[in-house]
N, C-alpha and C. Protein backbone atom coordinates (compact mmCIF):
# COMPACT_ATOMS: atom_id res chain seq x y z
N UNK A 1 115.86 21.16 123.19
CA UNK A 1 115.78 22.61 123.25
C UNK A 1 114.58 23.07 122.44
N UNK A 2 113.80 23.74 123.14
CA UNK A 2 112.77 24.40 122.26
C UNK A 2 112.81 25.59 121.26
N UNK A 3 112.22 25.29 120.11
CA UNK A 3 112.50 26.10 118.67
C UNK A 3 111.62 27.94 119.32
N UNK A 4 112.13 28.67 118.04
CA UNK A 4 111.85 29.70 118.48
C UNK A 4 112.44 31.18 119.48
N UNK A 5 113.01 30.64 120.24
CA UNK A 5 114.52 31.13 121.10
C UNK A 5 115.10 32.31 120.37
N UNK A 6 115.65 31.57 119.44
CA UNK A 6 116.08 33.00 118.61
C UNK A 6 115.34 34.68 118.33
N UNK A 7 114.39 33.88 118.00
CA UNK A 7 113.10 34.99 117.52
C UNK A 7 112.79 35.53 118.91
N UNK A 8 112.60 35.02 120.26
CA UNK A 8 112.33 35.62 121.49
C UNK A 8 113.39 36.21 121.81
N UNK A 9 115.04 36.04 121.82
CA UNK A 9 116.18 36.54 122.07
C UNK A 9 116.19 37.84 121.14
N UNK A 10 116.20 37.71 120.03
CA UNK A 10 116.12 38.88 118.92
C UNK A 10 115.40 39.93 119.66
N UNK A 11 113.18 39.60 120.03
CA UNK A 11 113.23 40.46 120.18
C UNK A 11 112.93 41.03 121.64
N UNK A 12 113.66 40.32 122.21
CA UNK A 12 114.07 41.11 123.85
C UNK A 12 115.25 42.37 123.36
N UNK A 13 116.24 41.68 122.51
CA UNK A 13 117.25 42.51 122.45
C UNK A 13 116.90 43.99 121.91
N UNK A 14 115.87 43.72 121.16
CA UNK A 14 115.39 44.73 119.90
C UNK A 14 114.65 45.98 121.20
N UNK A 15 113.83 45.16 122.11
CA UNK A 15 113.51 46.14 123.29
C UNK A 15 114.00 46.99 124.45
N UNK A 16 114.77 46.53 124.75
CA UNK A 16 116.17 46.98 125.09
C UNK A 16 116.89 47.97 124.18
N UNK A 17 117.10 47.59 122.92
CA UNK A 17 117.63 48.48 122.34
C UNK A 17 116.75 50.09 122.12
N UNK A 18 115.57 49.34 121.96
CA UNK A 18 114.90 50.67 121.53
C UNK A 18 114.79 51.71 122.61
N UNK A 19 114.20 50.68 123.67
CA UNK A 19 114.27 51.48 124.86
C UNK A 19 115.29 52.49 125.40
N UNK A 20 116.35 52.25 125.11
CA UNK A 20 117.70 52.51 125.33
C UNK A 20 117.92 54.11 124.32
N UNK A 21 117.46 53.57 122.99
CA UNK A 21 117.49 54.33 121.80
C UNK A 21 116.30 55.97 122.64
N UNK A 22 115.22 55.35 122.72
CA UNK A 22 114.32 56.48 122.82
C UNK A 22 114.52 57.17 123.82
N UNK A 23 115.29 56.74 124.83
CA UNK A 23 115.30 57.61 126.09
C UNK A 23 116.11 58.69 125.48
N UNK A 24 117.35 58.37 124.76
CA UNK A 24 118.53 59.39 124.67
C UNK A 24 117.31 60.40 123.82
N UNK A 25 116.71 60.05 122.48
CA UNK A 25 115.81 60.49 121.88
C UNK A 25 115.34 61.68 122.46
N UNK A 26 114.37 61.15 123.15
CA UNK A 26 113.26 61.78 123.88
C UNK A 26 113.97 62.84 125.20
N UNK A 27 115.21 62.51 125.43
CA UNK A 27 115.15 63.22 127.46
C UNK A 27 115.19 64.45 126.72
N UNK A 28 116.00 65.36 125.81
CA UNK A 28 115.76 66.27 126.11
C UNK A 28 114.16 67.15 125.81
N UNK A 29 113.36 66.41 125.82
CA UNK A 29 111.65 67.00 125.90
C UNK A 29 111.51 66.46 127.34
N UNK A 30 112.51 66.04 128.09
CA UNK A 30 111.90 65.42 129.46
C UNK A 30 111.21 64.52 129.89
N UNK A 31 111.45 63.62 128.75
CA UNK A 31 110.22 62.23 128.69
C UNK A 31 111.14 60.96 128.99
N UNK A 32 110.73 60.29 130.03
CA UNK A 32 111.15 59.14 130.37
C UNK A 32 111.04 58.05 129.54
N UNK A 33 111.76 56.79 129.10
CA UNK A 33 111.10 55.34 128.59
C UNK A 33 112.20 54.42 129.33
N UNK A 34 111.31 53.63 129.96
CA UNK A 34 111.65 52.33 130.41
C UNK A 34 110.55 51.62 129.82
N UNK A 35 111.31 49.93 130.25
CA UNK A 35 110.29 48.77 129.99
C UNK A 35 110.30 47.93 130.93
N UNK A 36 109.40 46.98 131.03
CA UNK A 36 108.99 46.50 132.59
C UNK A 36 109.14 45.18 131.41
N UNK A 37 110.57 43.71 131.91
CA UNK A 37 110.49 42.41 131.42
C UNK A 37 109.74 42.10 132.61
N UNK A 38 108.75 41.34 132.59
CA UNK A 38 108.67 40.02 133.37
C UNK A 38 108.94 38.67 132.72
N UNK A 39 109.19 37.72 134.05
CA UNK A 39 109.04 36.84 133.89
C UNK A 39 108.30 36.00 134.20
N UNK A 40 108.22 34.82 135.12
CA UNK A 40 106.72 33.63 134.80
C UNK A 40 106.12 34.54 135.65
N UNK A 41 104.59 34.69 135.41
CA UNK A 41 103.25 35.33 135.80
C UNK A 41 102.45 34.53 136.16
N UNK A 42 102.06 34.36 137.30
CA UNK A 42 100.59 33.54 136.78
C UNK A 42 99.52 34.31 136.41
N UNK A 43 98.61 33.59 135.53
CA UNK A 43 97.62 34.72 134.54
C UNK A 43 97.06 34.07 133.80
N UNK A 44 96.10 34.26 133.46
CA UNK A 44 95.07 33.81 132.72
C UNK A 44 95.74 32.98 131.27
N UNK A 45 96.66 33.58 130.59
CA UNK A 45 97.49 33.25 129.58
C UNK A 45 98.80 32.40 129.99
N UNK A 46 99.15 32.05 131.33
CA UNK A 46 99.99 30.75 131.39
C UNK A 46 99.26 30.02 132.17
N UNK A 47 97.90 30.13 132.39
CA UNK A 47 97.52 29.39 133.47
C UNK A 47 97.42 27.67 132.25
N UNK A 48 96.97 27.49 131.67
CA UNK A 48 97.20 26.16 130.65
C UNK A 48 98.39 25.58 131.24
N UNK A 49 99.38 26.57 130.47
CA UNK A 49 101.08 25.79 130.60
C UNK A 49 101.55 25.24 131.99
N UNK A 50 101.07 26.28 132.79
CA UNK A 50 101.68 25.87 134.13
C UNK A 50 100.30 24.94 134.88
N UNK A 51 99.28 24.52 133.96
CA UNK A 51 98.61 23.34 135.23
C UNK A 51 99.18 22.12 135.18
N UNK A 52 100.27 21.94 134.14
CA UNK A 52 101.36 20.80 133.94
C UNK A 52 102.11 20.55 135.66
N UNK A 53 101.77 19.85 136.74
CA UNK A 53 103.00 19.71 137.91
C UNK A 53 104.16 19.84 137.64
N UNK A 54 104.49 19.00 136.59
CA UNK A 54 106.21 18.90 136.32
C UNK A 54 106.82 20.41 136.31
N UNK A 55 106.29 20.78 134.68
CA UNK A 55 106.21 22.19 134.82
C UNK A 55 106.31 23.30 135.42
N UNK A 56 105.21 23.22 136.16
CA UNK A 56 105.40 24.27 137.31
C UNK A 56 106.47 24.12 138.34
N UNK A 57 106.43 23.12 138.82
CA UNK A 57 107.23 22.87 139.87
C UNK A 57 109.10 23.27 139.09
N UNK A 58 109.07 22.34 137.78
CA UNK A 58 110.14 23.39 137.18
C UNK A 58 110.30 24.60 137.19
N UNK A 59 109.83 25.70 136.99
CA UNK A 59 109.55 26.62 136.33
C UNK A 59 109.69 27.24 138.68
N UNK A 60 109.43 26.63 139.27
CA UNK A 60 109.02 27.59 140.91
C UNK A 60 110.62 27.17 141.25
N UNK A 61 111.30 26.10 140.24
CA UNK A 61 112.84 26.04 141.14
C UNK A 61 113.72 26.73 140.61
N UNK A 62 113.20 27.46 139.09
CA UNK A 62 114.19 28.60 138.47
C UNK A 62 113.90 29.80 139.15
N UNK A 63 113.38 30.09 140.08
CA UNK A 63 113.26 31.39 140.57
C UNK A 63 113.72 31.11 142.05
N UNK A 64 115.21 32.28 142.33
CA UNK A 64 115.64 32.12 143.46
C UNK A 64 114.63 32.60 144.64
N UNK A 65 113.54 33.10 144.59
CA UNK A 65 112.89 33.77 145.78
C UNK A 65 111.30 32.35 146.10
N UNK A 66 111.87 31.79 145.19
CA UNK A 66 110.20 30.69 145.32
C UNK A 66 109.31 30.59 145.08
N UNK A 67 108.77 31.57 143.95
CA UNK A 67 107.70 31.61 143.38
C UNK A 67 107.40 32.30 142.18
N UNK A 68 106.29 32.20 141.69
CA UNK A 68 105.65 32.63 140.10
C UNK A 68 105.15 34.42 140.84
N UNK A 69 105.02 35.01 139.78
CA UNK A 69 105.02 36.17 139.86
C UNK A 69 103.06 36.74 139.46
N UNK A 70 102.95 37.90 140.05
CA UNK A 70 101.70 37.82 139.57
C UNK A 70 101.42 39.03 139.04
N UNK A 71 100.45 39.45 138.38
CA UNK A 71 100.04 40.28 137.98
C UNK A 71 99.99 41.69 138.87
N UNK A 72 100.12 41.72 140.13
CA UNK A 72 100.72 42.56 141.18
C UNK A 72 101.69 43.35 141.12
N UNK A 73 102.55 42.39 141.15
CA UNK A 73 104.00 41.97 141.07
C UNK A 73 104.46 43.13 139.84
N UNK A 74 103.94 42.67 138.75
CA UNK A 74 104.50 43.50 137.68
C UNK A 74 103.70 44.90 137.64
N UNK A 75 102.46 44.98 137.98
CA UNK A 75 101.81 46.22 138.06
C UNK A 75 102.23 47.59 138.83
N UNK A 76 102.86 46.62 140.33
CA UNK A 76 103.99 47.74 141.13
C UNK A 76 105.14 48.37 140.41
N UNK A 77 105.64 47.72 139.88
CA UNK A 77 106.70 48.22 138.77
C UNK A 77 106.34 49.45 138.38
N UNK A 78 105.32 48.92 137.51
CA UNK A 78 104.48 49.75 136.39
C UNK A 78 104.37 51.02 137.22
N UNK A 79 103.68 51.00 138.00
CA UNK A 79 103.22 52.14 138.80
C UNK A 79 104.21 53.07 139.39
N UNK A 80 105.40 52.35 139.91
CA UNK A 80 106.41 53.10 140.33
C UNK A 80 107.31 53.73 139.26
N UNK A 81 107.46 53.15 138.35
CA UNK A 81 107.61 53.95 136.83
C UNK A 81 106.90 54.69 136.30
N UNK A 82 106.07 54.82 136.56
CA UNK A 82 105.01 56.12 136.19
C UNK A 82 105.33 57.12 137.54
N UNK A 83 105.40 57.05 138.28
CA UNK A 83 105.44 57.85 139.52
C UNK A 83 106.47 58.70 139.48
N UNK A 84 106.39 59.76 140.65
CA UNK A 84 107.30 60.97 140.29
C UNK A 84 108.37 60.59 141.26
N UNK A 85 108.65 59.54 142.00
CA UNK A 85 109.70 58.68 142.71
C UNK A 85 111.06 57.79 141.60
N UNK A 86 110.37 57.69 139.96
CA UNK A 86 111.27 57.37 139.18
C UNK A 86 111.76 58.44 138.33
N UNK A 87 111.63 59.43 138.71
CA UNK A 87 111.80 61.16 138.12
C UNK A 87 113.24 61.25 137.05
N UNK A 88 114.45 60.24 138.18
CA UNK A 88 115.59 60.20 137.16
C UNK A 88 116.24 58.56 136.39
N UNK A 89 115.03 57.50 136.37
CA UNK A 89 115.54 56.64 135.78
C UNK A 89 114.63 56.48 134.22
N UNK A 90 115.84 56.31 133.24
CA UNK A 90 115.24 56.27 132.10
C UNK A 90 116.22 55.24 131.38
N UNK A 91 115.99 54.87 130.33
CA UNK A 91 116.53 54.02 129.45
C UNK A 91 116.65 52.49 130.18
N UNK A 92 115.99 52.19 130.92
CA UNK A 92 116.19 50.98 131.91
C UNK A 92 114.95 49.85 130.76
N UNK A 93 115.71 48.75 131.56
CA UNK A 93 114.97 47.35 131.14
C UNK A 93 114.90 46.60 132.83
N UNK A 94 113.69 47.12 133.21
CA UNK A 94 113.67 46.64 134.64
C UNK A 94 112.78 44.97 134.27
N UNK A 95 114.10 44.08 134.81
CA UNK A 95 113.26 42.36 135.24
C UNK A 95 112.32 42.25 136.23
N UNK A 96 111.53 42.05 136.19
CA UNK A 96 110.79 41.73 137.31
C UNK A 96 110.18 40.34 137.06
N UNK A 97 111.24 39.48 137.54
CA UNK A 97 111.29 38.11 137.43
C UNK A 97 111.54 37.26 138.59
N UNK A 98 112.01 37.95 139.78
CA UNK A 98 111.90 36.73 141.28
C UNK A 98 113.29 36.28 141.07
N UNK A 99 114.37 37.36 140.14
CA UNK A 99 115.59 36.44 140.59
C UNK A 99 115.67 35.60 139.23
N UNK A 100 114.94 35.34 138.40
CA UNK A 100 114.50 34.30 137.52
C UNK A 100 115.99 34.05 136.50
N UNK A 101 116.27 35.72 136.21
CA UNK A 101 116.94 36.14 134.90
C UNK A 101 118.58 35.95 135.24
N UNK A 102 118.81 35.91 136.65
CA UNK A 102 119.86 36.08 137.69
C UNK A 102 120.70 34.53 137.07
């Protein structure tokens, strides 16, 4: 098992929480907060980890839809959370992981 876990569990939870925290905070000024998790990306910053085969090929059978996610991928999110189509979601922790987190 790889070290560190804790400290990444902590602070997912801590984001979530806050997120959670600031919406109640903030709605009545009318201000939205969500957070966009992803999960595996390909990107300049996992491209190292994932030129491992084993690896990758691990990492493409934890995701029920079949593949690594891209910088796209999470940007649509992004965008549709900014947009006036997410008008009533707030306090969310949207995955955008391919199923990954499932």
């Amino acid at each position: 098992m790889a070290g560190g876990r804790s400290l990444y569990g902590a602070a997912k939870a801590g984001i979530d929480s806050l997120t959670r925290n600031w919406a109640l905070e903030l709605a009545p000024r009318k201000i939205l907060v969500n957070a966009v998790a992803p999960g595996y990306v390909t990107t300049d910053m996992t491209a190292e980890y994932l030129s491992d085969a084993t690896t990758f090929e691990r990492a493409i059978g934890r995701h029920p839809l079949g593949r690594l996610g891209t910088a796209e991928d999470v940007a649509d999110v992004v965008a549709f959370l900014c947009s006036d189509s997410a008008r009533f979601i707030t306090g969310q922790s949207i995955n955008v992981s391919g199923g990954f987190v499932i």
